[in-house]
C-alpha atoms as a PDB file:
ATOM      1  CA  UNK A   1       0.000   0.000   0.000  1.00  0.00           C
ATOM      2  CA  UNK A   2       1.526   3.211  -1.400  1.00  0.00           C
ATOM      3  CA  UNK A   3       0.605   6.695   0.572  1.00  0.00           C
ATOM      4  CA  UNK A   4       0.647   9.668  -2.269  1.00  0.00           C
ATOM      5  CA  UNK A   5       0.657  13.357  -1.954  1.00  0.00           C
ATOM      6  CA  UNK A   6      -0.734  14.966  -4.888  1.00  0.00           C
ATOM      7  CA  UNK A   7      -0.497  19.078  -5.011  1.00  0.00           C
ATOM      8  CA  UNK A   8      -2.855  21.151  -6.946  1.00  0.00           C
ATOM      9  CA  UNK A   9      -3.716  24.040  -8.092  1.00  0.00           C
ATOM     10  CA  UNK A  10      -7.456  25.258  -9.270  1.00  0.00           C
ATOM     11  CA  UNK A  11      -9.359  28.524 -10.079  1.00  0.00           C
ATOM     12  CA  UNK A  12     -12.350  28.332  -7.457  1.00  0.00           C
ATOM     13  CA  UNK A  13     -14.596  30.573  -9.407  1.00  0.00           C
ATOM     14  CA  UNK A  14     -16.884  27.487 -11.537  1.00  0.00           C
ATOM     15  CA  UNK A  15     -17.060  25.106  -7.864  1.00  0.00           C
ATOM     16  CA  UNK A  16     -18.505  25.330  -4.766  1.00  0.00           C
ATOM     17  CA  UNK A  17     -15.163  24.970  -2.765  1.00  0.00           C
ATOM     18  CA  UNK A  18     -13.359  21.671  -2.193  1.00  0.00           C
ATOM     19  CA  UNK A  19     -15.670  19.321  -0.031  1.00  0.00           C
ATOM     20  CA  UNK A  20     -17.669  17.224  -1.755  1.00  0.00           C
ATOM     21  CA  UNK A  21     -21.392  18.037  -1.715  1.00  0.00           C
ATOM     22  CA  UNK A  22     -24.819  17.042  -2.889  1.00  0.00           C
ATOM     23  CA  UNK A  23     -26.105  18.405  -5.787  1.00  0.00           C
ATOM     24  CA  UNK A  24     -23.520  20.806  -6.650  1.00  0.00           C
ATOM     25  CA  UNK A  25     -20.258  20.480  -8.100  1.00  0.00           C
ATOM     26  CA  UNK A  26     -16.828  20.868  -6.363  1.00  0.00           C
ATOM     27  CA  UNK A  27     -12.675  20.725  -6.854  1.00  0.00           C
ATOM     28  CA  UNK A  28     -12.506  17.119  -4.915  1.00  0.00           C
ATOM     29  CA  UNK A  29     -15.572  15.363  -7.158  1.00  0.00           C
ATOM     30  CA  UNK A  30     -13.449  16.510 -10.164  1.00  0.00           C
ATOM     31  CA  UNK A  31     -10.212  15.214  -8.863  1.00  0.00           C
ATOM     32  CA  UNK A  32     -11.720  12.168  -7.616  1.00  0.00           C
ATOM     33  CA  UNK A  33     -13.628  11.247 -11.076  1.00  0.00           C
ATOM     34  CA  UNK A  34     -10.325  11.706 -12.976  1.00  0.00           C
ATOM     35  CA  UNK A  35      -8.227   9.807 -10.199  1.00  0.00           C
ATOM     36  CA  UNK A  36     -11.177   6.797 -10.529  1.00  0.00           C
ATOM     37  CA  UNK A  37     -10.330   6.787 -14.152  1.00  0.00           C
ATOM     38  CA  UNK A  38      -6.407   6.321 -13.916  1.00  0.00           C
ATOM     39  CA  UNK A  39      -6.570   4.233 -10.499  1.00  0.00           C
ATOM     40  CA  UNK A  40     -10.014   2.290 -11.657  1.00  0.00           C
ATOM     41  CA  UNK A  41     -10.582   2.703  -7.712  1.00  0.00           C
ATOM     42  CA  UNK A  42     -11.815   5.634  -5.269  1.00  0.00           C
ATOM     43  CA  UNK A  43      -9.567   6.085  -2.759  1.00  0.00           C
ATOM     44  CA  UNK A  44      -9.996   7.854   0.388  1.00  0.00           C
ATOM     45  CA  UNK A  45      -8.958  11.514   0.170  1.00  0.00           C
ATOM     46  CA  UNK A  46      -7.425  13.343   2.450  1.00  0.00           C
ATOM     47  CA  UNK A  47      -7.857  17.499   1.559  1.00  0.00           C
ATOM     48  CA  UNK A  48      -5.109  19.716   3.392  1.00  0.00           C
ATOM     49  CA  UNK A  49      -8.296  22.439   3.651  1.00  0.00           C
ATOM     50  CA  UNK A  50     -11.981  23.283   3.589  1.00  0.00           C
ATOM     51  CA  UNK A  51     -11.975  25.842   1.003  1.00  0.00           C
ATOM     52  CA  UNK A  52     -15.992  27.779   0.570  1.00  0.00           C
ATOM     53  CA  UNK A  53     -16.956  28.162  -3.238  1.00  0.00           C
ATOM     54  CA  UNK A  54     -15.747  30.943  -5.281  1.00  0.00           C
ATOM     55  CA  UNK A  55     -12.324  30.253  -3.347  1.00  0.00           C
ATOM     56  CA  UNK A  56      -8.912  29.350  -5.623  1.00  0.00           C
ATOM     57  CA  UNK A  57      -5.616  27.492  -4.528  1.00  0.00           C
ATOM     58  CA  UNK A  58      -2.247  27.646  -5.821  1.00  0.00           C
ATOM     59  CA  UNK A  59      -1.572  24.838  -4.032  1.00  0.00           C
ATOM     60  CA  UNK A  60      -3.450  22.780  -2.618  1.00  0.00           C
ATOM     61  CA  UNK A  61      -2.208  19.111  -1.065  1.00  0.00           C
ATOM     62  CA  UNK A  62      -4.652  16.049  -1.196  1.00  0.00           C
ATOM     63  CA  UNK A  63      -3.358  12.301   0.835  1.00  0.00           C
ATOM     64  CA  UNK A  64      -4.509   9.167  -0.797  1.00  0.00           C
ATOM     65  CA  UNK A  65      -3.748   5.142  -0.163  1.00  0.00           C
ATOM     66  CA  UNK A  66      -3.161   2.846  -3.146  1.00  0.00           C
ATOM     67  CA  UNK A  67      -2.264  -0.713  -4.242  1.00  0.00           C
ATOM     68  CA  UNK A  68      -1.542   0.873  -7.550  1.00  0.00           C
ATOM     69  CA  UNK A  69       2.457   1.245  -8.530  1.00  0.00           C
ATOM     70  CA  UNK A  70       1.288   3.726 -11.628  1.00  0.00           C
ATOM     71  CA  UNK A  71       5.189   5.752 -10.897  1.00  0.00           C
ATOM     72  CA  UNK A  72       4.125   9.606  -9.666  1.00  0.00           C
ATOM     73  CA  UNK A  73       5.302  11.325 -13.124  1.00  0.00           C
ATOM     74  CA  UNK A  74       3.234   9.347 -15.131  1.00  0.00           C
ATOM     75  CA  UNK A  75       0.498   9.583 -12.175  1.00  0.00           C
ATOM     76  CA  UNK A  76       0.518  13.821 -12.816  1.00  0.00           C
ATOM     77  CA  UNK A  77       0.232  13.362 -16.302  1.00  0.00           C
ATOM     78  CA  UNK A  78      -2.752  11.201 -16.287  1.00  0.00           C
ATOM     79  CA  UNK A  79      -4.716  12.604 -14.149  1.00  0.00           C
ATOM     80  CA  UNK A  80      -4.434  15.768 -15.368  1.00  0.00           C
ATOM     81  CA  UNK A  81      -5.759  14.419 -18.999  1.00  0.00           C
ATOM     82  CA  UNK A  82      -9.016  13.957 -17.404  1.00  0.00           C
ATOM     83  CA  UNK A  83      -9.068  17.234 -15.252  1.00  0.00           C
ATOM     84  CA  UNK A  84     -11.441  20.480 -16.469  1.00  0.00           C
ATOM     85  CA  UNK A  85      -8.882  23.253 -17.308  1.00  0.00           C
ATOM     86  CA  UNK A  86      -9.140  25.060 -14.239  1.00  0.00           C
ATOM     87  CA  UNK A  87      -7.686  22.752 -11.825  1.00  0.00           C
ATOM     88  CA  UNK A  88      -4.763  20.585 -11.942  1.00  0.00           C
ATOM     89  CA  UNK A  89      -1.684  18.469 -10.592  1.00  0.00           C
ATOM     90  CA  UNK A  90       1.526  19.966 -10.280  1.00  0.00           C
ATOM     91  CA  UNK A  91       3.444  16.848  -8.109  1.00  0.00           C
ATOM     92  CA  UNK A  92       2.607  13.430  -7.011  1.00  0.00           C
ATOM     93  CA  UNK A  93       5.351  11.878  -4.388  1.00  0.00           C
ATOM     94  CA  UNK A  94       5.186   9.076  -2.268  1.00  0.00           C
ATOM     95  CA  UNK A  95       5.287  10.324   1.476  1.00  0.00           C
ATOM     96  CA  UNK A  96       5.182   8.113   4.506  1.00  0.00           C
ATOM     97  CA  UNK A  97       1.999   5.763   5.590  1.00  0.00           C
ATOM     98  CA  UNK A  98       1.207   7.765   8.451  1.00  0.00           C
ATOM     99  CA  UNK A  99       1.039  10.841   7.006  1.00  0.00           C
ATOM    100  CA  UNK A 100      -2.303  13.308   6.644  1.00  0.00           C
ATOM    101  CA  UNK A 101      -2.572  15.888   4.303  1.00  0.00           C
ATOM    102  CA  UNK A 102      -4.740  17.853   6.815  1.00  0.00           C
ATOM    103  CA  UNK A 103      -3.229  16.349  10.224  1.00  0.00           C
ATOM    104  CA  UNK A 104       0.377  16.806   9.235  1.00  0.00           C
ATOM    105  CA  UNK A 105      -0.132  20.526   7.742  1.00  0.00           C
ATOM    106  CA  UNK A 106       2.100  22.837  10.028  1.00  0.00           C
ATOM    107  CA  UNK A 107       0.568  25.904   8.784  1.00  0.00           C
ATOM    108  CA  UNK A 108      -0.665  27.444   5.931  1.00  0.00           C
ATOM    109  CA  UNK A 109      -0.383  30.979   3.565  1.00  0.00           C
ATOM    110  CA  UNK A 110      -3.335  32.340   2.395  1.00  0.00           C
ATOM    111  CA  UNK A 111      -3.466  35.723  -0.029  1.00  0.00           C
ATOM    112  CA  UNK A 112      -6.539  38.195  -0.994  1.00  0.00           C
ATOM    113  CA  UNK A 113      -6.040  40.456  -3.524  1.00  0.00           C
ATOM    114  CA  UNK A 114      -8.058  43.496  -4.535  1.00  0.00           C
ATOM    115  CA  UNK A 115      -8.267  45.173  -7.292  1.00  0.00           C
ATOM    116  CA  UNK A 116      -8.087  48.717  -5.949  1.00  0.00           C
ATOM    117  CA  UNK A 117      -9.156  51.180  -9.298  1.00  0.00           C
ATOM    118  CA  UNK A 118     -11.863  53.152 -10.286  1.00  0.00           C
ATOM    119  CA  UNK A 119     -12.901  50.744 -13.072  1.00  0.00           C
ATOM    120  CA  UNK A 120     -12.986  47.392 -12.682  1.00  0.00           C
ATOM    121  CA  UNK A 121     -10.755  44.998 -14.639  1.00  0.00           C
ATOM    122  CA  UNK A 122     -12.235  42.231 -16.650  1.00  0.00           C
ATOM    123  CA  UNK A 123      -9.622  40.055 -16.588  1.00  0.00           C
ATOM    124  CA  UNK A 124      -9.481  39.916 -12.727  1.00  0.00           C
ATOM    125  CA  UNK A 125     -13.603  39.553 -12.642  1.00  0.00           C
ATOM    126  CA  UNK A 126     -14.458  36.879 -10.119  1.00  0.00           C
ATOM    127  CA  UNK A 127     -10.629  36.618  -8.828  1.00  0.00           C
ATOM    128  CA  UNK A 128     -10.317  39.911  -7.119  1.00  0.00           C
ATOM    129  CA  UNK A 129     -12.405  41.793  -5.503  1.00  0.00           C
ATOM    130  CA  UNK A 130     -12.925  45.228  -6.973  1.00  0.00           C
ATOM    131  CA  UNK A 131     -13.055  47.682  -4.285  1.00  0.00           C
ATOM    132  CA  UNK A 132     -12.894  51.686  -6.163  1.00  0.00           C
ATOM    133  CA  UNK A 133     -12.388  53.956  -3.021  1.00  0.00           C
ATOM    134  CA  UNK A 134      -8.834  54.913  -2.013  1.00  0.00           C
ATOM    135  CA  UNK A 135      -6.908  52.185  -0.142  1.00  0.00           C
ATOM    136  CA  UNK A 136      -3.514  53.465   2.384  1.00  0.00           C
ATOM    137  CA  UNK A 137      -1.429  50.146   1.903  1.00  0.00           C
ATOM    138  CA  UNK A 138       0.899  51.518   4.876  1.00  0.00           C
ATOM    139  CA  UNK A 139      -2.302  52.082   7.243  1.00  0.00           C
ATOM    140  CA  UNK A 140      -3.691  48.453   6.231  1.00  0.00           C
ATOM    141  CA  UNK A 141      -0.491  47.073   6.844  1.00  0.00           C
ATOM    142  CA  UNK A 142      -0.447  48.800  10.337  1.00  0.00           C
ATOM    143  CA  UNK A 143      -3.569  47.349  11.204  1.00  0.00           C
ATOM    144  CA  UNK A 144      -2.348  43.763   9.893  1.00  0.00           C
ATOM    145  CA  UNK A 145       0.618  43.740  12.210  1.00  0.00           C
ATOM    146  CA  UNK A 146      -1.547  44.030  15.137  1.00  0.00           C
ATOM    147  CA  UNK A 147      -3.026  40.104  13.963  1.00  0.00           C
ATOM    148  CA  UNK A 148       0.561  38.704  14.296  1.00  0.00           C
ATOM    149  CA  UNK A 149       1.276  37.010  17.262  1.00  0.00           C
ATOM    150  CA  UNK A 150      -1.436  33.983  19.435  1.00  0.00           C
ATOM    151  CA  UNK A 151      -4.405  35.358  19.815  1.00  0.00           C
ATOM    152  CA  UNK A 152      -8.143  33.807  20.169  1.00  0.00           C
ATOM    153  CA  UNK A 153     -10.129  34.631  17.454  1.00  0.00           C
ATOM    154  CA  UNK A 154     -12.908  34.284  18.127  1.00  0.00           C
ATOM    155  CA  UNK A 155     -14.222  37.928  17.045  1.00  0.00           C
ATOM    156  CA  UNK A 156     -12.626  37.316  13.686  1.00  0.00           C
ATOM    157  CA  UNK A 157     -14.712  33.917  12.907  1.00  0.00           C
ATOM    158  CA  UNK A 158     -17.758  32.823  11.585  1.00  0.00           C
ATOM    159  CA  UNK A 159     -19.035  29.860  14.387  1.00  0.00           C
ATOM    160  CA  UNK A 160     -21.090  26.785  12.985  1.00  0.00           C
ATOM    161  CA  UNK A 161     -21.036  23.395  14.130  1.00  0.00           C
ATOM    162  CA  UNK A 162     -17.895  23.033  12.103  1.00  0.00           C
ATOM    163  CA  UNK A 163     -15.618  25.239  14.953  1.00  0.00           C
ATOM    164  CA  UNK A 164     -15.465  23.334  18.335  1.00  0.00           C
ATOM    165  CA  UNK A 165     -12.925  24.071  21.240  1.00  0.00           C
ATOM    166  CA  UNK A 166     -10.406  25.946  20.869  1.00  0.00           C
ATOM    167  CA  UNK A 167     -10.160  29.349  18.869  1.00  0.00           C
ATOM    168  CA  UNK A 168      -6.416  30.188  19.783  1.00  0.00           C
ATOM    169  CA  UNK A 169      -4.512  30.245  16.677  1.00  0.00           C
ATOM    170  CA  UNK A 170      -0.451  31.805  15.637  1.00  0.00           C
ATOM    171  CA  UNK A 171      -0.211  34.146  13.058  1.00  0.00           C
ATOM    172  CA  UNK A 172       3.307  34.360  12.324  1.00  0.00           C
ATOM    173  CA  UNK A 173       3.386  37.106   8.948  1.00  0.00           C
ATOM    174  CA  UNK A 174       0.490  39.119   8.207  1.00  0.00           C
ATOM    175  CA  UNK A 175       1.222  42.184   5.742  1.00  0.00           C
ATOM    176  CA  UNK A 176      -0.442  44.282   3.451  1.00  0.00           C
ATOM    177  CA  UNK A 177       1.371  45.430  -0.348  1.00  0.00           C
ATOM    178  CA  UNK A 178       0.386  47.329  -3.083  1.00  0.00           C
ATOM    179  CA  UNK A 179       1.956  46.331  -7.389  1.00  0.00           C
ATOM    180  CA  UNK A 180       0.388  49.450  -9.099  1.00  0.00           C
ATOM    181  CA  UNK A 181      -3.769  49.270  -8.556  1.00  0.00           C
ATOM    182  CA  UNK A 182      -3.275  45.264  -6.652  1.00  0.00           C
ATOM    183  CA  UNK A 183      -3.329  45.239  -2.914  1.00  0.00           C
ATOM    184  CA  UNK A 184      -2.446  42.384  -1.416  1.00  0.00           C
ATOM    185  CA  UNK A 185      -3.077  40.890   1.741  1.00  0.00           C
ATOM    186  CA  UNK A 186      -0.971  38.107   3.143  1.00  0.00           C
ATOM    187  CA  UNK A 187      -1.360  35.779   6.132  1.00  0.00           C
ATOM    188  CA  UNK A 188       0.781  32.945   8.061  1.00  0.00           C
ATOM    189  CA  UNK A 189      -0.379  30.758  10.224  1.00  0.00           C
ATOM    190  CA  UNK A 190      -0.544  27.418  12.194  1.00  0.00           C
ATOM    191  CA  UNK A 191      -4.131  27.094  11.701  1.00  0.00           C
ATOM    192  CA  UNK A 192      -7.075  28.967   9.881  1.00  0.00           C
ATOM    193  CA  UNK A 193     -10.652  28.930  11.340  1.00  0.00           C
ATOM    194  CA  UNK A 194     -14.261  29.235   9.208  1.00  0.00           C
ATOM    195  CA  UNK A 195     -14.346  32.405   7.292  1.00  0.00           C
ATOM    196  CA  UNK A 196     -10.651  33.684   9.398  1.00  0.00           C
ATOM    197  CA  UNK A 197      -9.218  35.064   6.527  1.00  0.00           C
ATOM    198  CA  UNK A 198     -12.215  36.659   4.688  1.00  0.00           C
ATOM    199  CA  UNK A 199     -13.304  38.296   8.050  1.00  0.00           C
ATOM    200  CA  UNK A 200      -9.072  39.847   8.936  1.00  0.00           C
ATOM    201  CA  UNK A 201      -9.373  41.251   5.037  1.00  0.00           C
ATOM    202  CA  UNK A 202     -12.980  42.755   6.300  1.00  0.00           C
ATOM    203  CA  UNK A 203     -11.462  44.277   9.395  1.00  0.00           C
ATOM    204  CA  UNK A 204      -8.703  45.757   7.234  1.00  0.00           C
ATOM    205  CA  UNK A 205     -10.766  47.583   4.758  1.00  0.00           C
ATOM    206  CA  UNK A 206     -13.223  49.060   7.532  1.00  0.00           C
ATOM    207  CA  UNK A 207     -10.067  50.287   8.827  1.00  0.00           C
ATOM    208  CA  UNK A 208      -9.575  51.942   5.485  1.00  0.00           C
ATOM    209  CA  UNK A 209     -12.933  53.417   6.416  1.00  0.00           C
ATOM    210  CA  UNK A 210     -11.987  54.576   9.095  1.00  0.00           C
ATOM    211  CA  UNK A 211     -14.211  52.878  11.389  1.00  0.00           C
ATOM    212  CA  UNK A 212     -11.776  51.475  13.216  1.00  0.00           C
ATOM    213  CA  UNK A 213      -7.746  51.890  13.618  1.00  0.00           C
ATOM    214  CA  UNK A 214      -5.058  49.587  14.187  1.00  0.00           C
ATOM    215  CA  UNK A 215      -4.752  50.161  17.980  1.00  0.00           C
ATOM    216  CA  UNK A 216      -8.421  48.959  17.851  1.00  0.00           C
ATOM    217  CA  UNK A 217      -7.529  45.242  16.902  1.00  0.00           C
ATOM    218  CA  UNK A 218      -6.104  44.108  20.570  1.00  0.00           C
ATOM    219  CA  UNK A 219      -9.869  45.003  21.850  1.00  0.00           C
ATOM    220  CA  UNK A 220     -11.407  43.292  19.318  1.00  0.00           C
ATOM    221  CA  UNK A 221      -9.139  40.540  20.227  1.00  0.00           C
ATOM    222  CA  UNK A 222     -10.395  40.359  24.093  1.00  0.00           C
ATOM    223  CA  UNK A 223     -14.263  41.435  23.392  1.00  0.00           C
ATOM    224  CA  UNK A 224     -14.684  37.575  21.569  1.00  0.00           C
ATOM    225  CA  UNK A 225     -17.269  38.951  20.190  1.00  0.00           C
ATOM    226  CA  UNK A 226     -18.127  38.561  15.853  1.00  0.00           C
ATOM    227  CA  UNK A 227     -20.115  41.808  15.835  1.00  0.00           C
ATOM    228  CA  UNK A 228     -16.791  43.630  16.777  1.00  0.00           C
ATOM    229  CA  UNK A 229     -14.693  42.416  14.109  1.00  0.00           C
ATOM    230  CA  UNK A 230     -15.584  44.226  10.428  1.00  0.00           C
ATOM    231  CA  UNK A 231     -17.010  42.552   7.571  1.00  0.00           C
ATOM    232  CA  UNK A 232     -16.912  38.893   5.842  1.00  0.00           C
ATOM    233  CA  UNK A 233     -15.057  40.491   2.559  1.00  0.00           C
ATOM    234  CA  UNK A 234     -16.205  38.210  -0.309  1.00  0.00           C
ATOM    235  CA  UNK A 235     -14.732  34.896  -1.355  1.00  0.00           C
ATOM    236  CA  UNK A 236     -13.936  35.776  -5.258  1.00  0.00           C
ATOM    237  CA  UNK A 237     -10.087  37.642  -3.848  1.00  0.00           C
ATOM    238  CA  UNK A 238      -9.144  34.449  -2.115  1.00  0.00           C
ATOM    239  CA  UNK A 239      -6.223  32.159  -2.248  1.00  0.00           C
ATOM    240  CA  UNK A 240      -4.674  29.257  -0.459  1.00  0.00           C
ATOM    241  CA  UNK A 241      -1.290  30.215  -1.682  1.00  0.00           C
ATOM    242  CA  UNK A 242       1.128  27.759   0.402  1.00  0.00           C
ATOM    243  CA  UNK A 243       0.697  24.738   2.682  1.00  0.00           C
ATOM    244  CA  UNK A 244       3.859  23.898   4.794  1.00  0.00           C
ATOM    245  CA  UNK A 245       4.827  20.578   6.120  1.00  0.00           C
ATOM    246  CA  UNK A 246       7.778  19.153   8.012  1.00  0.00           C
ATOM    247  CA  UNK A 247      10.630  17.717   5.812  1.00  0.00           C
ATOM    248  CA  UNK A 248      10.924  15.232   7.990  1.00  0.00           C
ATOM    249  CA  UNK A 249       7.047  14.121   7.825  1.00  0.00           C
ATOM    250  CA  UNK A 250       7.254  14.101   3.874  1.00  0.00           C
ATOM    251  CA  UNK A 251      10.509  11.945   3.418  1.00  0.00           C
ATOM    252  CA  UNK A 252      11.007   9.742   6.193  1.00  0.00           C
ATOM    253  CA  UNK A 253      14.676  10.440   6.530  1.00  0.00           C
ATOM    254  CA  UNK A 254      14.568  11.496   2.579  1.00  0.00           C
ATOM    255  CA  UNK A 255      15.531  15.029   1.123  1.00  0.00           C
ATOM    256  CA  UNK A 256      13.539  15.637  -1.483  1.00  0.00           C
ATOM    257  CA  UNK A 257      11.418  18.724  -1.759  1.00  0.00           C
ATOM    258  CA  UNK A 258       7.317  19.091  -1.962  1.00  0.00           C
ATOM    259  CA  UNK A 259       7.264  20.960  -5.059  1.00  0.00           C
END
């Protein structure tokens, strides 16, 4: 029995996210019909992330078991002959048995980008969010250094019965940059909860409203409280842009690289 690690990426805008669900379609019931066609099995996956619809990855890393000993190159290239255009396989590897695409995941990057302009661009049109009024990068990246650090986050989460326990998570790099009319948002951490990063981009852009300022985010922190937190921005700027996982959990004493 083989354990493989497949990463791929996918544009988010034509599925509703990466969970399988009735009656509509998603990224894992595409990868999983073209897998069923190479493998002539359906193997158990193992998704490194709940991603909602209209979200895209750059990489995203899915865990499967196999009896089949198709080699990983030619594994990448089949399966990607029977993916729709907008997602594919970038690697396949063989990682140890134990290993969890979801359990072993040390932390992850996620990126929203906005499309900051007075007219919108059609070329960015369901992968940015167009937002027209005047944006201060430096300010928004003021206010996005106050996330960094372990915090509960409660306030900056939307609860279902999907978040249980503990809301404490470690934001390690959160920053804010602007490429000509593109601001960017970046975030680090050990662990994202529902709707995290949608809701930190919110807070940032009421800041650019000036309904709040960044010496405001350590009492949002302690009031653990949604309604104090700004906004769930929409899911059309969103991107899982890295997923990071101990060499030493990959290789099983090996040195080969993820990607």
């Amino acid at each position: 029995m083989r354990n493989l690690l497949f990463t791929l990426c996918f544009d988010g805008a034509g599925y509703h996210g990466w969970q399988i669900q009735p009656n509509a379609v998603t990224v894992q019931q595409v990868f999983q019909t073209a897998l069923q066609n190479v493998l002539q099995e359906t193997p158990n996956l193992k998704g490194c992330s709940r991603t909602d619809a209209g979200v895209h990855a750059r990489m995203f890393c899915v865990s499967l078991h196999t009896e089949r000993q198709i080699p990983c190159g030619r594994l990448v290239q089949a399966v990607n002959h029977f993916l729709p255009p907008d997602v594919a396989v970038t690697a396949c590897r063989e990682v140890p048995p134990a290993f969890h695409a979801r359990y072993s995941c040390r932390g992850k990057q996620y990126v929203y980008q906005i499309w900051n302009a007075p007219v919108r661009d059609p070329f960015l049109y369901r992968r940015a969010l167009h937002y027209w009024y005047p944006l201060d990068e430096e300010l928004l990246n003021r206010t996005a250094e106050q996330y960094i650090g372990r915090h509960n986050f409660t306030s900056f989460c939307t609860q279902d019965k999907r978040e249980k326990g503990d809301f404490t998570r470690t934001i390690t790099q959160a920053e804010v940059q602007r490429s000509g009319s593109m601001v960017t948002f970046s975030v680090t951490a050990d662990g994202f909860l529902y709707n995290m990063v949608r809701i930190l981009t919110g807070t940032l852009l009421y800041a650019a409203q000036g309904k709040l300022m960044p010496r405001d985010i350590p009492r949002i922190f302690a009031a653990k409280d949604r309604s104090q937190a700004g906004p769930t921005a929409p899911p059309q700027g969103l991107y899982l842009n890295h997923v990071y996982y101990e060499e030493a959990d990959l290789n099983a004493g090996q040195t080969k690289q993820l990607l």
